[in-house]
C-alpha atoms as a PDB file:
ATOM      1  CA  UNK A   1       0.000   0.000   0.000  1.00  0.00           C
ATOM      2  CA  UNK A   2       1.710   3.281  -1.060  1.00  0.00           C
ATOM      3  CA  UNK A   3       2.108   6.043   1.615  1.00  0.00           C
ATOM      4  CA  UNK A   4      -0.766   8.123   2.758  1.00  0.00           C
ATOM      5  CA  UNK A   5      -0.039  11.495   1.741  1.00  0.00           C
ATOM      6  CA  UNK A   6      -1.308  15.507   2.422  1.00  0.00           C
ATOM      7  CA  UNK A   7      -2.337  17.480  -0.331  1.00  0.00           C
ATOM      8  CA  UNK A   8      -3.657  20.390  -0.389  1.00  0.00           C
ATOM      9  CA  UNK A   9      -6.987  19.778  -2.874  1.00  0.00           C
ATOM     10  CA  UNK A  10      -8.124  23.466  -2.576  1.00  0.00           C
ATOM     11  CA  UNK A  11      -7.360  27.061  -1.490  1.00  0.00           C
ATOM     12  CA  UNK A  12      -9.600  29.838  -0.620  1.00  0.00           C
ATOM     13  CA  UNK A  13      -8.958  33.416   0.361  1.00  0.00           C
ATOM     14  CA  UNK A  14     -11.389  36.079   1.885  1.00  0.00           C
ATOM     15  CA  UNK A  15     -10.686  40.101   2.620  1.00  0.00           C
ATOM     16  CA  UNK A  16     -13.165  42.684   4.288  1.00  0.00           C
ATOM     17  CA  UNK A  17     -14.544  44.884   1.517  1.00  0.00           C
ATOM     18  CA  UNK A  18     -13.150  48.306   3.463  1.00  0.00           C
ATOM     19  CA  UNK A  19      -9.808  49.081   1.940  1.00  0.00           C
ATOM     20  CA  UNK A  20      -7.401  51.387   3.899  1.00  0.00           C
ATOM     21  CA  UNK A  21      -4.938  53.090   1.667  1.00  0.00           C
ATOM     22  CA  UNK A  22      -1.682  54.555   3.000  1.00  0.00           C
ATOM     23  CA  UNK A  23      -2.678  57.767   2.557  1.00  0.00           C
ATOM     24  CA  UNK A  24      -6.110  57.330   4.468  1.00  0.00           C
ATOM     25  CA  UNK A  25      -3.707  56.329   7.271  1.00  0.00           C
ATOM     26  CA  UNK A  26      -2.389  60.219   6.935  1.00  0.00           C
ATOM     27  CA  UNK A  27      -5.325  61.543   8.328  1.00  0.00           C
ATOM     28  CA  UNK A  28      -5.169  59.354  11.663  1.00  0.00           C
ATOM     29  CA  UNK A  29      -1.571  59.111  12.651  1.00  0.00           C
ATOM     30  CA  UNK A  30       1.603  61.658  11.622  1.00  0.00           C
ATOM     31  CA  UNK A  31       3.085  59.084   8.701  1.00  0.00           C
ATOM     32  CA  UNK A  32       2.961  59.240   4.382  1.00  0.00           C
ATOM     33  CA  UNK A  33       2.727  56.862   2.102  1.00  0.00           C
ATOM     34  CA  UNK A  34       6.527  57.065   1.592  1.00  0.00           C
ATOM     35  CA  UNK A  35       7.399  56.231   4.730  1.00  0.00           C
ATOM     36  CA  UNK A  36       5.677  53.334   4.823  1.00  0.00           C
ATOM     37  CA  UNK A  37       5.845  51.973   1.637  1.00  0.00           C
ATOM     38  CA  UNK A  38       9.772  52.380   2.305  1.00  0.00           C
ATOM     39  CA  UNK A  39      10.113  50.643   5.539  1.00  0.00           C
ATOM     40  CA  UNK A  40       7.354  47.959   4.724  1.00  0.00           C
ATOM     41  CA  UNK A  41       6.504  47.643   0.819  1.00  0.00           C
ATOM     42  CA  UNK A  42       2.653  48.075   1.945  1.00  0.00           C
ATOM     43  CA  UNK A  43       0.392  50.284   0.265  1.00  0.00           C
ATOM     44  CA  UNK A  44      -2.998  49.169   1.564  1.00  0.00           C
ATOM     45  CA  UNK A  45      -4.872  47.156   4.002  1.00  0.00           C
ATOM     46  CA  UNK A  46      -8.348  45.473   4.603  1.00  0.00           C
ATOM     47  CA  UNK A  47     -10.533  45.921   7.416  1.00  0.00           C
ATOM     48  CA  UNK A  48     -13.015  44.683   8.833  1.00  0.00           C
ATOM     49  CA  UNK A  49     -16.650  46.594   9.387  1.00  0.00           C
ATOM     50  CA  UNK A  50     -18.673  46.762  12.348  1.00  0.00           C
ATOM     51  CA  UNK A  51     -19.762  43.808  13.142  1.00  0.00           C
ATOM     52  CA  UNK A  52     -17.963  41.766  10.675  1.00  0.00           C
ATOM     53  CA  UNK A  53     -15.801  39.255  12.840  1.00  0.00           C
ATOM     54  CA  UNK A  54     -13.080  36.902  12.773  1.00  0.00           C
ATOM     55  CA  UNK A  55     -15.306  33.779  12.214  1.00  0.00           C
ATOM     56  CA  UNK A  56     -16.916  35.878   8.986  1.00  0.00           C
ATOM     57  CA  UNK A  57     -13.572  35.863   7.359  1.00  0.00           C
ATOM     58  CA  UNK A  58     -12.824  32.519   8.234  1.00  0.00           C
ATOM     59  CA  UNK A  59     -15.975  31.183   6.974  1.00  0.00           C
ATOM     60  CA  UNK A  60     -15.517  33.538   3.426  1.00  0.00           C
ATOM     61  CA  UNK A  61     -11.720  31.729   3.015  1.00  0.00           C
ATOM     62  CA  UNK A  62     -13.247  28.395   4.424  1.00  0.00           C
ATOM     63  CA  UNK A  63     -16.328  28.606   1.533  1.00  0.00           C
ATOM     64  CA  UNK A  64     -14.385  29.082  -0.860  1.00  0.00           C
ATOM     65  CA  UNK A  65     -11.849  26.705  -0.268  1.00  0.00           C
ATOM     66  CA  UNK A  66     -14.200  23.948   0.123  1.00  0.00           C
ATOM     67  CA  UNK A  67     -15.572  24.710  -3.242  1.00  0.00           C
ATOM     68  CA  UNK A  68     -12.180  25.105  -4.829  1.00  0.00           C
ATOM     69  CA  UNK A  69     -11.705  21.724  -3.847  1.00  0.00           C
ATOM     70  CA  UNK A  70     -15.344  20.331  -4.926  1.00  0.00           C
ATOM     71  CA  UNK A  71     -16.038  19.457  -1.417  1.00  0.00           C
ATOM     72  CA  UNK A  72     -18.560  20.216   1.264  1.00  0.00           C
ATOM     73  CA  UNK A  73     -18.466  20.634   4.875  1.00  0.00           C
ATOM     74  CA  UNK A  74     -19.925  17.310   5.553  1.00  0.00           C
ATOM     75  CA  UNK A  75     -16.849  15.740   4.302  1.00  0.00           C
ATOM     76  CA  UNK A  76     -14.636  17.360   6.407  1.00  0.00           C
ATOM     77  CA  UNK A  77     -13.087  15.689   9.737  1.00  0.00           C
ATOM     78  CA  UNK A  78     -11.548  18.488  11.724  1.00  0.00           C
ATOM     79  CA  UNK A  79     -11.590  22.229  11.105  1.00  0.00           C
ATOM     80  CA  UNK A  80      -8.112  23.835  12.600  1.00  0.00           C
ATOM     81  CA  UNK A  81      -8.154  27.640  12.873  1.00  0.00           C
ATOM     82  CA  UNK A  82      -4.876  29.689  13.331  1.00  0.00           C
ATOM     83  CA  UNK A  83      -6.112  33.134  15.040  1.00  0.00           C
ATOM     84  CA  UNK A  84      -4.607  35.548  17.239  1.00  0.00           C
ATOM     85  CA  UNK A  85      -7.548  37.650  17.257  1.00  0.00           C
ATOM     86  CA  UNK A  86     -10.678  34.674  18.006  1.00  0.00           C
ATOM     87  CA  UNK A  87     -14.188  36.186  18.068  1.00  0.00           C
ATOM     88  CA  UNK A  88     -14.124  35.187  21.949  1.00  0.00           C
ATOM     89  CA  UNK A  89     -11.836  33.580  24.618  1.00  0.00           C
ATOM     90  CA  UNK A  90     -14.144  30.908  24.238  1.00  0.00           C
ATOM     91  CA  UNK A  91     -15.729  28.982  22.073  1.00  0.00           C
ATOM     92  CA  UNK A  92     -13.254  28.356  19.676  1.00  0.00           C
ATOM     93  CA  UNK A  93     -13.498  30.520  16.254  1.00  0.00           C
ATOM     94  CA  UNK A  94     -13.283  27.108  14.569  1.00  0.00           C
ATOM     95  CA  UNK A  95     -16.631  25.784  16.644  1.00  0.00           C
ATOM     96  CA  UNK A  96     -18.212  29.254  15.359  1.00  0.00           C
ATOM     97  CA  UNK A  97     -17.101  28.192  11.719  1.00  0.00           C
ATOM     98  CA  UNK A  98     -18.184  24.596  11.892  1.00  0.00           C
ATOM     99  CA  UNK A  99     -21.783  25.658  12.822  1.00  0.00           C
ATOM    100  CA  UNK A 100     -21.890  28.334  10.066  1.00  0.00           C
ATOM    101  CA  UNK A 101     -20.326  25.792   7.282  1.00  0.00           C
ATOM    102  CA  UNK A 102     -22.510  22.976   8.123  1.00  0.00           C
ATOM    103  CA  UNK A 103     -20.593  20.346   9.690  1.00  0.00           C
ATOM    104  CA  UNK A 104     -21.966  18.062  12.286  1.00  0.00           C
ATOM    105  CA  UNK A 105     -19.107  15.501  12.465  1.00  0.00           C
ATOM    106  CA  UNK A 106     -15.557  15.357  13.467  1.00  0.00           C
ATOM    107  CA  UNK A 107     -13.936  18.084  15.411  1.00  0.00           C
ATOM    108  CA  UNK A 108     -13.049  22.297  15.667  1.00  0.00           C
ATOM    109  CA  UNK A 109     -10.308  23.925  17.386  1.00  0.00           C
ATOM    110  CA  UNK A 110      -8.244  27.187  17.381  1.00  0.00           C
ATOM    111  CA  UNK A 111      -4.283  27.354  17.452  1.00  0.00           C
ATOM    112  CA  UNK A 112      -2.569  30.104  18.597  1.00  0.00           C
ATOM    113  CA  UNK A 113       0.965  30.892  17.297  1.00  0.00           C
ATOM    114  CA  UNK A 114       0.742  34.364  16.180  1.00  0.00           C
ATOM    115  CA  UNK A 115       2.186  34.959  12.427  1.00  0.00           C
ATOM    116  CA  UNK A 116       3.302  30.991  12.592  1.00  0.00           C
ATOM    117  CA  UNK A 117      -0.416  29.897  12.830  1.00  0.00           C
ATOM    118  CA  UNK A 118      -0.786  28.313   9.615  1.00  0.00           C
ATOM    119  CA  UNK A 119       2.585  26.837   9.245  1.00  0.00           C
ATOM    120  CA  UNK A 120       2.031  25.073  12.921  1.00  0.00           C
ATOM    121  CA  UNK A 121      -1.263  24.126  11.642  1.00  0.00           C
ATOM    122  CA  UNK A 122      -0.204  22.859   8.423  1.00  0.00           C
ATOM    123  CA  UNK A 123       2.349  19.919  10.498  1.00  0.00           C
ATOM    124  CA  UNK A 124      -0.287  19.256  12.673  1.00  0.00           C
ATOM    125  CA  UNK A 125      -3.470  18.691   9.932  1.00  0.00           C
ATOM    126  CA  UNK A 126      -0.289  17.014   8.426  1.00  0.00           C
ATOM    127  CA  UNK A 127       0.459  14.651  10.991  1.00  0.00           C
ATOM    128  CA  UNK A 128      -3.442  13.621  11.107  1.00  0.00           C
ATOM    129  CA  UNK A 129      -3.450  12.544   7.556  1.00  0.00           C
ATOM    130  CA  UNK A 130      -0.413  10.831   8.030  1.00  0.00           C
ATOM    131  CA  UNK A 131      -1.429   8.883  11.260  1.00  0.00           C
ATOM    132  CA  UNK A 132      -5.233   7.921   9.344  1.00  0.00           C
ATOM    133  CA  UNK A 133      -6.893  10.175  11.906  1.00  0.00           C
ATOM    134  CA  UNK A 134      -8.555  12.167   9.001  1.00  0.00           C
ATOM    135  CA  UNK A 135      -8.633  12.113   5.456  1.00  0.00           C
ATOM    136  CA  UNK A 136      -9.984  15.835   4.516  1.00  0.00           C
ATOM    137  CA  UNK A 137      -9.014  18.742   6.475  1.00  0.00           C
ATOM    138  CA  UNK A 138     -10.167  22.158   6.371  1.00  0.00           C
ATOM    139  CA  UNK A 139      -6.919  24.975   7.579  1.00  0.00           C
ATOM    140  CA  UNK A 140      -7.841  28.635   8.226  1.00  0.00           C
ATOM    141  CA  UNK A 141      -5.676  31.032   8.986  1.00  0.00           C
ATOM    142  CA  UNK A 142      -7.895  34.566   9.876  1.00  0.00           C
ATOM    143  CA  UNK A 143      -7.420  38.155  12.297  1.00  0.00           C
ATOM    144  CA  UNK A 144      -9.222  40.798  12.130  1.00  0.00           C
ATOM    145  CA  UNK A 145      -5.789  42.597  13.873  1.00  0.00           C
ATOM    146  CA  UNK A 146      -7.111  46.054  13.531  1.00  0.00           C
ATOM    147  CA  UNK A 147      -8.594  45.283  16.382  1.00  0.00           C
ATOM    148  CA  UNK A 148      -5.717  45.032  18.445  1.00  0.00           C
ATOM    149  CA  UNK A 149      -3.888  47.787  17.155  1.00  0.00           C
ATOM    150  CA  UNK A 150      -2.694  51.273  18.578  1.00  0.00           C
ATOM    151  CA  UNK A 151      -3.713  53.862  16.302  1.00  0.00           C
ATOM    152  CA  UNK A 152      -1.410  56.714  17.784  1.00  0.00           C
ATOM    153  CA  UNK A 153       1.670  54.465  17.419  1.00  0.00           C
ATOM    154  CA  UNK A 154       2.569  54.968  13.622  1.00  0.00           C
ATOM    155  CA  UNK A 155       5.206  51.767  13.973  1.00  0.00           C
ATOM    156  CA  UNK A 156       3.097  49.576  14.249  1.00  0.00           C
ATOM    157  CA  UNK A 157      -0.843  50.670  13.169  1.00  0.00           C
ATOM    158  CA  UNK A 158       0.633  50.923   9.220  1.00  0.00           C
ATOM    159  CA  UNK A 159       1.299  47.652   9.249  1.00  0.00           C
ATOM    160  CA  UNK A 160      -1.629  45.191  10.247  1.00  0.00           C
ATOM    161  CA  UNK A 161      -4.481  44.089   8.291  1.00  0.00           C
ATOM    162  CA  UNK A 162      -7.789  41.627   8.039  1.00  0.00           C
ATOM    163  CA  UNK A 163      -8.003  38.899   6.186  1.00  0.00           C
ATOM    164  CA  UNK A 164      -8.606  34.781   6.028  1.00  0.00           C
ATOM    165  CA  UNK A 165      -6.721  32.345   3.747  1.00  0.00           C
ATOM    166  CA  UNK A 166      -8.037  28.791   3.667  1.00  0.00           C
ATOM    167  CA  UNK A 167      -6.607  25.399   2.395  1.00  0.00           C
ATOM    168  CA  UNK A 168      -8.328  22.281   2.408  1.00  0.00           C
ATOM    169  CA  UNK A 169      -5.942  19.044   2.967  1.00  0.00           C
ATOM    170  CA  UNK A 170      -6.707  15.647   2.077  1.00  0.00           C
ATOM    171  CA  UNK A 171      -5.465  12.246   2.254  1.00  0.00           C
ATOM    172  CA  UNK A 172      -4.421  10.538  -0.457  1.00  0.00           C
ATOM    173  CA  UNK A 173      -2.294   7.422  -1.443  1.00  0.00           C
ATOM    174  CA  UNK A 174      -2.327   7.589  -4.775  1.00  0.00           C
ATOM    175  CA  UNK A 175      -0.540  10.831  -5.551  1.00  0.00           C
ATOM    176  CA  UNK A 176       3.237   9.496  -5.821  1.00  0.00           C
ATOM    177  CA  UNK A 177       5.384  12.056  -3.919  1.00  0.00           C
ATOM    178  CA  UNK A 178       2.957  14.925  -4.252  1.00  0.00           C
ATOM    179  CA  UNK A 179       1.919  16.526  -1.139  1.00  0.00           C
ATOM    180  CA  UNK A 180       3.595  17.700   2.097  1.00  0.00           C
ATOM    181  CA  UNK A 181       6.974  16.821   1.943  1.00  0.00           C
ATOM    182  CA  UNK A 182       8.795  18.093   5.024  1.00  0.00           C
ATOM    183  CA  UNK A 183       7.935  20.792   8.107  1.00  0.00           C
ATOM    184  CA  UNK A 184       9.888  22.175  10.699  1.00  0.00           C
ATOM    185  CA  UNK A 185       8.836  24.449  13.970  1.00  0.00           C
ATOM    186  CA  UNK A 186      10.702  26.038  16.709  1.00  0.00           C
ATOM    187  CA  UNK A 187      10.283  28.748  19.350  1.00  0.00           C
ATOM    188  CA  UNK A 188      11.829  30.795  21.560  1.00  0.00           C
ATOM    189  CA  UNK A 189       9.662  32.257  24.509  1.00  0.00           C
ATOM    190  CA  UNK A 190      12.588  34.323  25.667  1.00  0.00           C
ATOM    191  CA  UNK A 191      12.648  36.947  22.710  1.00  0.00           C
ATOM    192  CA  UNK A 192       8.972  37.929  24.514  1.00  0.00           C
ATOM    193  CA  UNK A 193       9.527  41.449  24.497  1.00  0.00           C
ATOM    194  CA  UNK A 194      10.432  41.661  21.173  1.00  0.00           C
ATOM    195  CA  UNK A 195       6.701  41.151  19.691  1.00  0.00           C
ATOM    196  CA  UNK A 196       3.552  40.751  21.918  1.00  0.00           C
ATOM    197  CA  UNK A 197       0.374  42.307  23.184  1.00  0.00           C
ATOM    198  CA  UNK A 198       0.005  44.469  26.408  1.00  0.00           C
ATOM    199  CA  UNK A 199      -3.169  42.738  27.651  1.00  0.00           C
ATOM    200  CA  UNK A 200      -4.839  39.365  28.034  1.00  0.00           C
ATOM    201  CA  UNK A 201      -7.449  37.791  29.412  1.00  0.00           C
ATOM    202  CA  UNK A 202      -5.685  36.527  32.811  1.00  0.00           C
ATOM    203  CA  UNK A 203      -3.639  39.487  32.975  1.00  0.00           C
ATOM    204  CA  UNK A 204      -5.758  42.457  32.676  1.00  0.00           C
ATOM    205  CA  UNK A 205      -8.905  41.285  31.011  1.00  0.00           C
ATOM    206  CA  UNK A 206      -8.944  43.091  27.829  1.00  0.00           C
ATOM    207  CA  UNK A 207      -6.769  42.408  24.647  1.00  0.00           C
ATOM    208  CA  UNK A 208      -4.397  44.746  24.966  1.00  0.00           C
ATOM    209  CA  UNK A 209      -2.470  46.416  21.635  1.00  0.00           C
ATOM    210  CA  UNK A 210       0.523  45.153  19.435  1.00  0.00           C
ATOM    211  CA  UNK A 211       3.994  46.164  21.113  1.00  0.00           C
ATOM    212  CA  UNK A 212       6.653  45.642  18.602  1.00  0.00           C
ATOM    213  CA  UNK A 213      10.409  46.628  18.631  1.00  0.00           C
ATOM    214  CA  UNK A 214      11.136  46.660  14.616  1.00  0.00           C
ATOM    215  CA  UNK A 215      14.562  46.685  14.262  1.00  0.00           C
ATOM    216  CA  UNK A 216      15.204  43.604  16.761  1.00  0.00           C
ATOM    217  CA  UNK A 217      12.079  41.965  15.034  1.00  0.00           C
ATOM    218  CA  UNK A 218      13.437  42.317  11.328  1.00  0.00           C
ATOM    219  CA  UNK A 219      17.134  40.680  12.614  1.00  0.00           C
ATOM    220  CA  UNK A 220      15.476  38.254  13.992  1.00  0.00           C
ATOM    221  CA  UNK A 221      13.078  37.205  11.417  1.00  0.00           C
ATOM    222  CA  UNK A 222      15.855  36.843   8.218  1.00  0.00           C
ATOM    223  CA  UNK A 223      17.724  34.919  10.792  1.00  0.00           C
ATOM    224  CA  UNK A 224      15.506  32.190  11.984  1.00  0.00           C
ATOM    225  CA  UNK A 225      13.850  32.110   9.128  1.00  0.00           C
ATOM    226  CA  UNK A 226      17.239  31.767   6.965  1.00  0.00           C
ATOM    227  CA  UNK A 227      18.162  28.804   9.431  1.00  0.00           C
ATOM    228  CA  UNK A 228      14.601  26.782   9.853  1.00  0.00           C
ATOM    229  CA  UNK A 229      14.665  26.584   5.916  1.00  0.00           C
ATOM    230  CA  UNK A 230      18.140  25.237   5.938  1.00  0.00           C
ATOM    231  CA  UNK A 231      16.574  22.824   9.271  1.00  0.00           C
ATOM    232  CA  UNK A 232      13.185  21.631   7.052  1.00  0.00           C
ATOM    233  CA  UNK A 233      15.330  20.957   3.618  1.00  0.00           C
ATOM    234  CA  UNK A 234      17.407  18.564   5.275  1.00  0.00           C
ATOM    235  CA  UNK A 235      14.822  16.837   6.249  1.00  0.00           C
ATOM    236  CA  UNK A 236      14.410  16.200   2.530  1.00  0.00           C
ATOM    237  CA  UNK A 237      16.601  15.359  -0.427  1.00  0.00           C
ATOM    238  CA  UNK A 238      16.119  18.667  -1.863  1.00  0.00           C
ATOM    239  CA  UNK A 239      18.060  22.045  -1.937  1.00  0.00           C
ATOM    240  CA  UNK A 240      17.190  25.441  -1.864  1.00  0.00           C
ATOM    241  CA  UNK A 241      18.020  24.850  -6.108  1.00  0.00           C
ATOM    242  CA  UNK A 242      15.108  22.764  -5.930  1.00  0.00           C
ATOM    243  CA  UNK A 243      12.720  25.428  -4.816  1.00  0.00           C
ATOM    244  CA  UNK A 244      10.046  26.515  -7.469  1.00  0.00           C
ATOM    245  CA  UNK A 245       7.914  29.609  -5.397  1.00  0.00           C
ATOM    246  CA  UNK A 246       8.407  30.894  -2.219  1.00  0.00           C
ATOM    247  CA  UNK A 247       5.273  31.917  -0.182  1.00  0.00           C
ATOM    248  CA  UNK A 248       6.589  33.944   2.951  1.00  0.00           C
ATOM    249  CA  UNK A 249       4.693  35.460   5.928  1.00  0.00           C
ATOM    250  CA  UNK A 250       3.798  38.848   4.351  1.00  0.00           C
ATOM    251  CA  UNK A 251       5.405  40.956   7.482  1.00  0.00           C
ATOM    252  CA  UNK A 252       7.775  43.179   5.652  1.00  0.00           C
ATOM    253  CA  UNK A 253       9.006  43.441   2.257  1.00  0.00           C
ATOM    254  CA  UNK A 254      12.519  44.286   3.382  1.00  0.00           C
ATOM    255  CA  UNK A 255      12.278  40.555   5.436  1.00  0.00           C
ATOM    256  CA  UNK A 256      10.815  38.750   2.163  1.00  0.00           C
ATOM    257  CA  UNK A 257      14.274  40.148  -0.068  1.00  0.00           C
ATOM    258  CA  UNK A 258      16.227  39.172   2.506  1.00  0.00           C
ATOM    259  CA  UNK A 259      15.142  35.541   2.525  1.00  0.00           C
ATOM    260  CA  UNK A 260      14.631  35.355  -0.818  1.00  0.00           C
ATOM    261  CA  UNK A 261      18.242  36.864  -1.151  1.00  0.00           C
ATOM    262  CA  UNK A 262      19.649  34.345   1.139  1.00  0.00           C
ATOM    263  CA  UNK A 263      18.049  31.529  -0.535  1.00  0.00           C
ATOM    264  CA  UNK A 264      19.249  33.363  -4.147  1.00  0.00           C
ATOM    265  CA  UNK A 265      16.109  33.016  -5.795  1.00  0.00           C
ATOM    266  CA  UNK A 266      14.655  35.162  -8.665  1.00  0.00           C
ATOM    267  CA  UNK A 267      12.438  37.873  -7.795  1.00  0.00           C
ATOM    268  CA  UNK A 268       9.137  36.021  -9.934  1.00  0.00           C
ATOM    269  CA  UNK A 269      10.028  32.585  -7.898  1.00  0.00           C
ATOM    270  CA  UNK A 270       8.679  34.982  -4.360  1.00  0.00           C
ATOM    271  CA  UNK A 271       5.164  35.311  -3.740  1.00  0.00           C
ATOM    272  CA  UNK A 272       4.584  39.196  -2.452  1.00  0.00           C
ATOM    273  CA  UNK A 273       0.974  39.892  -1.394  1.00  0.00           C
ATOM    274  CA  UNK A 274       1.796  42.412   1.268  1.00  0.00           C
ATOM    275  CA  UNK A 275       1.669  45.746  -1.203  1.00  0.00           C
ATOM    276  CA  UNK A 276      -2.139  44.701  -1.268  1.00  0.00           C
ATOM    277  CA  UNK A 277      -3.110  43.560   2.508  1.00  0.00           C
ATOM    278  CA  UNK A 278      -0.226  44.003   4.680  1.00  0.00           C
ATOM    279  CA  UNK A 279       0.661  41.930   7.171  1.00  0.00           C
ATOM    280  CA  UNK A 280      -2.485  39.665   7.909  1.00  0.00           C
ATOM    281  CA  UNK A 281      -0.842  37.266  10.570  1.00  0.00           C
ATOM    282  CA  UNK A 282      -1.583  34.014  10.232  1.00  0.00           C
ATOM    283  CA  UNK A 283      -3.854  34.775   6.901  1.00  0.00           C
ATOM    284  CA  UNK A 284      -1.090  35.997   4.923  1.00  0.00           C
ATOM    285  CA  UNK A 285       0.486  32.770   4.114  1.00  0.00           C
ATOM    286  CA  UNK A 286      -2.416  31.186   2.499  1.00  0.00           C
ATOM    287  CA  UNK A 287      -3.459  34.186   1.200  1.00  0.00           C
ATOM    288  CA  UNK A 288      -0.699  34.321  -0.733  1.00  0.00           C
ATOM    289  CA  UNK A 289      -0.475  31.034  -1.583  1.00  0.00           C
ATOM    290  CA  UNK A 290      -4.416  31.221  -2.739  1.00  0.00           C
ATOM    291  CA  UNK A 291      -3.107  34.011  -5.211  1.00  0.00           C
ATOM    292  CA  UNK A 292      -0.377  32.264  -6.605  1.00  0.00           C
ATOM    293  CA  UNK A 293      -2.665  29.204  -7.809  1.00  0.00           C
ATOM    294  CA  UNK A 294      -5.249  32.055  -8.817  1.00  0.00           C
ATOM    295  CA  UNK A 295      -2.625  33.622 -10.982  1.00  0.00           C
ATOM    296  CA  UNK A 296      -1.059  30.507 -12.651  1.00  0.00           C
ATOM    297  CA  UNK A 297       2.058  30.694 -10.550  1.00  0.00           C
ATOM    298  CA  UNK A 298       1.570  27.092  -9.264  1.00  0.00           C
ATOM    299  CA  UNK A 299       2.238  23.993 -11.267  1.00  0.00           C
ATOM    300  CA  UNK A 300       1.448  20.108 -10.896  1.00  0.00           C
ATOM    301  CA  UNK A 301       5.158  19.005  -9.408  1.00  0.00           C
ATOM    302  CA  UNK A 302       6.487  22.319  -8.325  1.00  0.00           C
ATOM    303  CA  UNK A 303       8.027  22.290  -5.117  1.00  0.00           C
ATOM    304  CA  UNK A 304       7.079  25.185  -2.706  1.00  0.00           C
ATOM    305  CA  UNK A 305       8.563  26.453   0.602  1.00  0.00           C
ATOM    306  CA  UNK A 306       6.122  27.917   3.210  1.00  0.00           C
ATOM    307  CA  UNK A 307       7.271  30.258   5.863  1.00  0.00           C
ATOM    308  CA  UNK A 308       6.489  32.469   8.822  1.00  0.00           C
ATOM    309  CA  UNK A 309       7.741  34.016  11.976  1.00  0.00           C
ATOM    310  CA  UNK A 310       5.562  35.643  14.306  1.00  0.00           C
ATOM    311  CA  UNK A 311       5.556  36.431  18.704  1.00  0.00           C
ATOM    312  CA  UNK A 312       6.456  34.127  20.295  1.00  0.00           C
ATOM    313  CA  UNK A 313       8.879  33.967  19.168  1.00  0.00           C
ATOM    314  CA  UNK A 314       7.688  31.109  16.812  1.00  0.00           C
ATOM    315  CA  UNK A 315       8.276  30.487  13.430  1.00  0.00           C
ATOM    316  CA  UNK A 316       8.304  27.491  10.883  1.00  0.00           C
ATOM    317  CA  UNK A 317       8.387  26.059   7.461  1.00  0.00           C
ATOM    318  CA  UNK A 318       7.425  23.363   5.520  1.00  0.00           C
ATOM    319  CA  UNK A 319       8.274  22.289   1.853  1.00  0.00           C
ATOM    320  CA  UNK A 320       5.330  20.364  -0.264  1.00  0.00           C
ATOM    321  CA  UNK A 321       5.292  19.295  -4.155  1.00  0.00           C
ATOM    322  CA  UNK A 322       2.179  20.313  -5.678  1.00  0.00           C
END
């Protein structure tokens, strides 16, 4: 019997109608387009509307996802959803979406790992395919993050957007090598202070705002990231040679040139969303990757590289063969 293997069978991406341009941003906080378009390549975000949550969005990427891969929700076993910003501390956002999508069976749950969300729930949805626990698999990744934002601090409010990106895994045995090849995840709770929120619910009992020290944030990120590349290849029998299309965590444009620079790849073999939504958290990796296979970029065989780094610090990356 040949190896059970994950594939991702669809991909589905969903972004509040309310567009924020750069220069909209001028009128809240002292900043210009230029300075932000410098420091972060983004020119625009999403976000949400009154009363639009972060179960909407994950339900729009989920939807469309499930159609993209010509299934429905009853043929789902789990639905994993990688939020920082859940609708509330409890339920899980992922119990919200099950309701609204219509499954009755199998299981929901959220994952929290910040900007890493997807790429720590792309391993684990792996390992349940791998193990038999579940054949089809629906990942979100969704924040609404302008929620959680200071709007007097001009670091950090320019950067964060709402979105959901959506992939739906499935088992299969009869793919050859296709699927999810490789993944690797680390952290490192002592770089805290680096990236986190002010607030929580056992701490103070609200959310509390982004706090963010750039500079050590950016060093940090084409570091790691550099090294847990070089960590989930060798896992493999490829090489960074073998890489078709990177799709990075859309954080900052400077971080996606420096991977990509490190890696030496070709500026049409990177995926760069971030111009258009900013950085989305945990949505912007399969929100890019939903692009890519919108646009053509993707091809039966390619190999891709995932990546993210978020607070934490966590970060990750996984390799997979379309």
């Amino acid at each position: 019997m040949s190896e059970m293997r994950c594939v991702i069978a669809g991909t589905g991406g969903f972004l509040p109608e309310r567009v924020v341009t750069n220069n909209d941003l001028t009128e809240w906080v002292d900043t210009s387009d230029e300075w932000i378009t410098e420091r972060s390549g983004i020119r625009q975000r999403h976000m949400a509307a009154d009363g639009e949550y972060t179960s909407d969005l994950a339900i729009g990427a989920g939807k469309a996802a499930l159609e993209s891969a010509g299934l429905t929700a009853e043929d789902l076993d789990f639905i994993i959803v990688a939020t920082t910003t859940p609708d509330e501390t409890l339920p899980s956002t992922a119990c919200k979406v099950q309701a609204a999508l219509g499954m009755h069976e199998g299981a929901a749950f959220d994952i929290q790992a910040a900007c890493s969300g997807f790429i720590y729930g792309l391993s684990i949805a792996d390992g349940f395919i791998r193990s038999g626990q579940a054949k089809n698999i629906l990942l979100i990744g969704a924040e609404t993050l302008t929620r959680i934002i200071d709007w007097e601090d001009r670091t950090t409010c320019v950067l964060f957007g709402d979105g959901a990106g959506a992939v739906v895994l499935q088992g299969r045995d009869d793919v050859g090598n296709r699927g999810v090849v490789a993944s690797k995840l680390r952290s490192d709770g002592r770089q805290h202070d680096i990236l986190y929120s002010d607030g929580g619910t056992s701490m103070t009992g609200t959310s509390g705002t982004i706090q963010m020290e750039g500079k050590d944030v950016f060093r940090h990120a084409v570091s790691n990231l550099s090294s847990v590349i070089g960590e989930v290849l060798a896992k493999t029998d490829l090489t960074q040679d073998d890489i078709d299309l990177l799709v990075p965590h859309q954080a900052n444009k400077r971080i996606i040139d420096g991977v990509g620079k490190k890696l030496r790849m070709d500026a049409e073999q990177v995926m760069i969303t971030i111009a258009d939504h900013g950085n989305t958290s945990a949505a912007s990796v399969p929100l890019a990757l939903d692009r890519a296979v919108r646009e053509g970029k993707v091809n039966e065989g390619d190999i891709l590289l995932l990546e993210a780094m978020g607070a934490g610090l966590t970060w990750g990356a996984a390799v997979l063969r379309w």
